[in-house]
Protein backbone atom coordinates (compact mmCIF):
# COMPACT_ATOMS: atom_id res chain seq x y z
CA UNK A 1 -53.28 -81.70 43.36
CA UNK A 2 -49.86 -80.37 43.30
CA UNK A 3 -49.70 -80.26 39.36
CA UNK A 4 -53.56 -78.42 39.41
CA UNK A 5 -52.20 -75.27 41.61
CA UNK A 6 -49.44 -75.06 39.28
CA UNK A 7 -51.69 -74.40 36.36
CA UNK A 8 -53.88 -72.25 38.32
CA UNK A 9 -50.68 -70.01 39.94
CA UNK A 10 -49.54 -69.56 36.24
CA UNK A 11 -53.33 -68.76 34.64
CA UNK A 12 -53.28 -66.35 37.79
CA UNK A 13 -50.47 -65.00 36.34
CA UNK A 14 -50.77 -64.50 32.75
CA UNK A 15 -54.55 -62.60 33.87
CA UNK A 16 -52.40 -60.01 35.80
CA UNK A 17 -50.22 -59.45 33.36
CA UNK A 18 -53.42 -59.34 30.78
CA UNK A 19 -54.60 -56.62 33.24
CA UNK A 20 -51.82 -54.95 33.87
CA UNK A 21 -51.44 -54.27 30.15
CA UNK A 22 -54.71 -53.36 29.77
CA UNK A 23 -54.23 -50.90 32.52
CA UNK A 24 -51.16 -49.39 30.40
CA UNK A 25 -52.97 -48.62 27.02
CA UNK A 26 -55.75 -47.04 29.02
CA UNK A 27 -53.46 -44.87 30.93
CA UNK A 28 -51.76 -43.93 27.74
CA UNK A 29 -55.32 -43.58 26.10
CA UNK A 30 -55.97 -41.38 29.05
CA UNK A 31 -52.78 -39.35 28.02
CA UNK A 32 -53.80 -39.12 24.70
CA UNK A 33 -56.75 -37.19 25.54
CA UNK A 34 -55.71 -34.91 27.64
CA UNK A 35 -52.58 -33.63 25.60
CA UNK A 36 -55.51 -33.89 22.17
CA UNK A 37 -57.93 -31.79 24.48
CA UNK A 38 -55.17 -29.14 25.66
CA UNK A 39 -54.24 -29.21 21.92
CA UNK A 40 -57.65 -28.21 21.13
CA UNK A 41 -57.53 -25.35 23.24
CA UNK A 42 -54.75 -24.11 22.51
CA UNK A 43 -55.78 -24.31 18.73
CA UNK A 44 -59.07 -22.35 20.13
CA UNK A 45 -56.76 -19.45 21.46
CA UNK A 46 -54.98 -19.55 18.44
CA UNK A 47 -58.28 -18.74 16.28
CA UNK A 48 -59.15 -16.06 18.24
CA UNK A 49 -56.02 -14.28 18.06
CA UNK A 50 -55.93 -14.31 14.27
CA UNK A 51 -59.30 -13.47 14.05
CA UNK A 52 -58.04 -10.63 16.06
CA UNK A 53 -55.21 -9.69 14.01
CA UNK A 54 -56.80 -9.66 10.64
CA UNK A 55 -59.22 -7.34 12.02
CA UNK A 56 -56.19 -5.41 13.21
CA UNK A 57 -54.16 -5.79 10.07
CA UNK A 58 -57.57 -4.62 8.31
CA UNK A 59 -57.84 -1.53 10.35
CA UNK A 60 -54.25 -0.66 9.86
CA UNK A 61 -54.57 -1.20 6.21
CA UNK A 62 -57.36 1.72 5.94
CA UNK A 63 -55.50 3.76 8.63
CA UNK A 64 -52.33 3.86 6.01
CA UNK A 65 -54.47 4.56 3.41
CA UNK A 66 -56.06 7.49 4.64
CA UNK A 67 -52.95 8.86 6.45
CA UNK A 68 -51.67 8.49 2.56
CA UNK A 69 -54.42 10.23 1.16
CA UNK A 70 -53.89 12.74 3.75
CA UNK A 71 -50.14 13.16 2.38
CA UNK A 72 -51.34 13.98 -1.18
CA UNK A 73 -53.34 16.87 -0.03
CA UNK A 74 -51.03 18.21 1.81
CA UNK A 75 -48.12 18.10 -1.01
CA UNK A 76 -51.24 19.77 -3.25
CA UNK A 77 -51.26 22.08 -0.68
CA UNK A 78 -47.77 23.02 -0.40
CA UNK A 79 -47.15 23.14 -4.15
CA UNK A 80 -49.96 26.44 -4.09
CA UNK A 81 -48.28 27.43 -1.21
CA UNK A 82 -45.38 27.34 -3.35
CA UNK A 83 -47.10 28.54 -6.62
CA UNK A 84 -48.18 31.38 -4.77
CA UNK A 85 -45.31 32.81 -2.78
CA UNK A 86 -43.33 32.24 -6.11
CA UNK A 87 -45.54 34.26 -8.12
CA UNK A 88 -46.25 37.04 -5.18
CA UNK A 89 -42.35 37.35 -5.38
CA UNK A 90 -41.74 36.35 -1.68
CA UNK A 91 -40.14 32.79 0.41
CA UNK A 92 -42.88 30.09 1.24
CA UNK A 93 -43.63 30.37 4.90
CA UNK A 94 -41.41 28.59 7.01
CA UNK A 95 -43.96 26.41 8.01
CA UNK A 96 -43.91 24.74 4.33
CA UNK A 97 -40.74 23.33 4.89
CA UNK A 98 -41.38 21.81 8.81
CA UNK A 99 -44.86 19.92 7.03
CA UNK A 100 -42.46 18.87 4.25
CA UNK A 101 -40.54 17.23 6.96
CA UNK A 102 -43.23 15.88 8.81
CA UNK A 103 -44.71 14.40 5.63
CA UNK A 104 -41.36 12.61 4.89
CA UNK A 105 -41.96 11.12 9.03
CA UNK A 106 -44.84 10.33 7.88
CA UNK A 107 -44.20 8.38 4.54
CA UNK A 108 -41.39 6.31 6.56
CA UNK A 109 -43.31 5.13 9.17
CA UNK A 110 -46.25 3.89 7.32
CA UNK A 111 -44.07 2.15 5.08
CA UNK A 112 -42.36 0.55 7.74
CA UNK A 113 -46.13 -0.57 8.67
CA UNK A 114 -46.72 -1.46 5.21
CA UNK A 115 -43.15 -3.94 5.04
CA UNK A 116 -43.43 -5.15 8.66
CA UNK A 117 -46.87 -6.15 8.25
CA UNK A 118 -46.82 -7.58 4.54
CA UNK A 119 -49.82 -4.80 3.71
């Protein structure tokens, strides 16, 4: 009698520490998911935002362009200005020189744009 409780204290045992196992790797399973799933949404954000910046990086890629176009006319512009006053005998407005200026503003700061932004 004595000898048959022993064996059934010690398979008593061994099942609890079977279960308690058990119990482990589905608590880490448990883990597992949640950090994959809050992975996953992160990864969602993520997505969006880029989708968000290319579209951005897009639009500033035309704005640069045109505001570079817009440069180019205006230096035509200036150089009849120029060609003008030159051949009338007189100084080019004073205003030629302040959009020469703002032209060189303009130049740096979209090329600023164009290196921080790898355009």
């Amino acid at each position: 009698m004595r000898t048959q409780r022993r064996v059934f204290e010690k398979l008593s045992e061994s099942t609890k520490v079977e279960l308690a196992s058990e119990r482990i790797e589905l608590g880490l399973i448990d883990d597992l998911k949640k950090i994959y799933n809050k992975a996953v949404n992160v990864q969602k954000n993520a997505n969006q935002k880029a989708t968000t910046i290319k579209a951005e990086k897009a639009g500033l890629q035309g704005d640069i362009a045109e505001v570079f176009d817009s440069i180019n006319l205006l230096e035509k512009d200036i150089e009849k200005v120029k060609s003008i006053s030159k051949e009338l005998g007189i100084k080019p407005p004073k205003d030629v020189s302040v959009y020469e200026k703002l032209i060189k503003d303009l130049e740096q700061k979209n090329n600023k744009y164009i290196k921080d932004f790898n355009l």
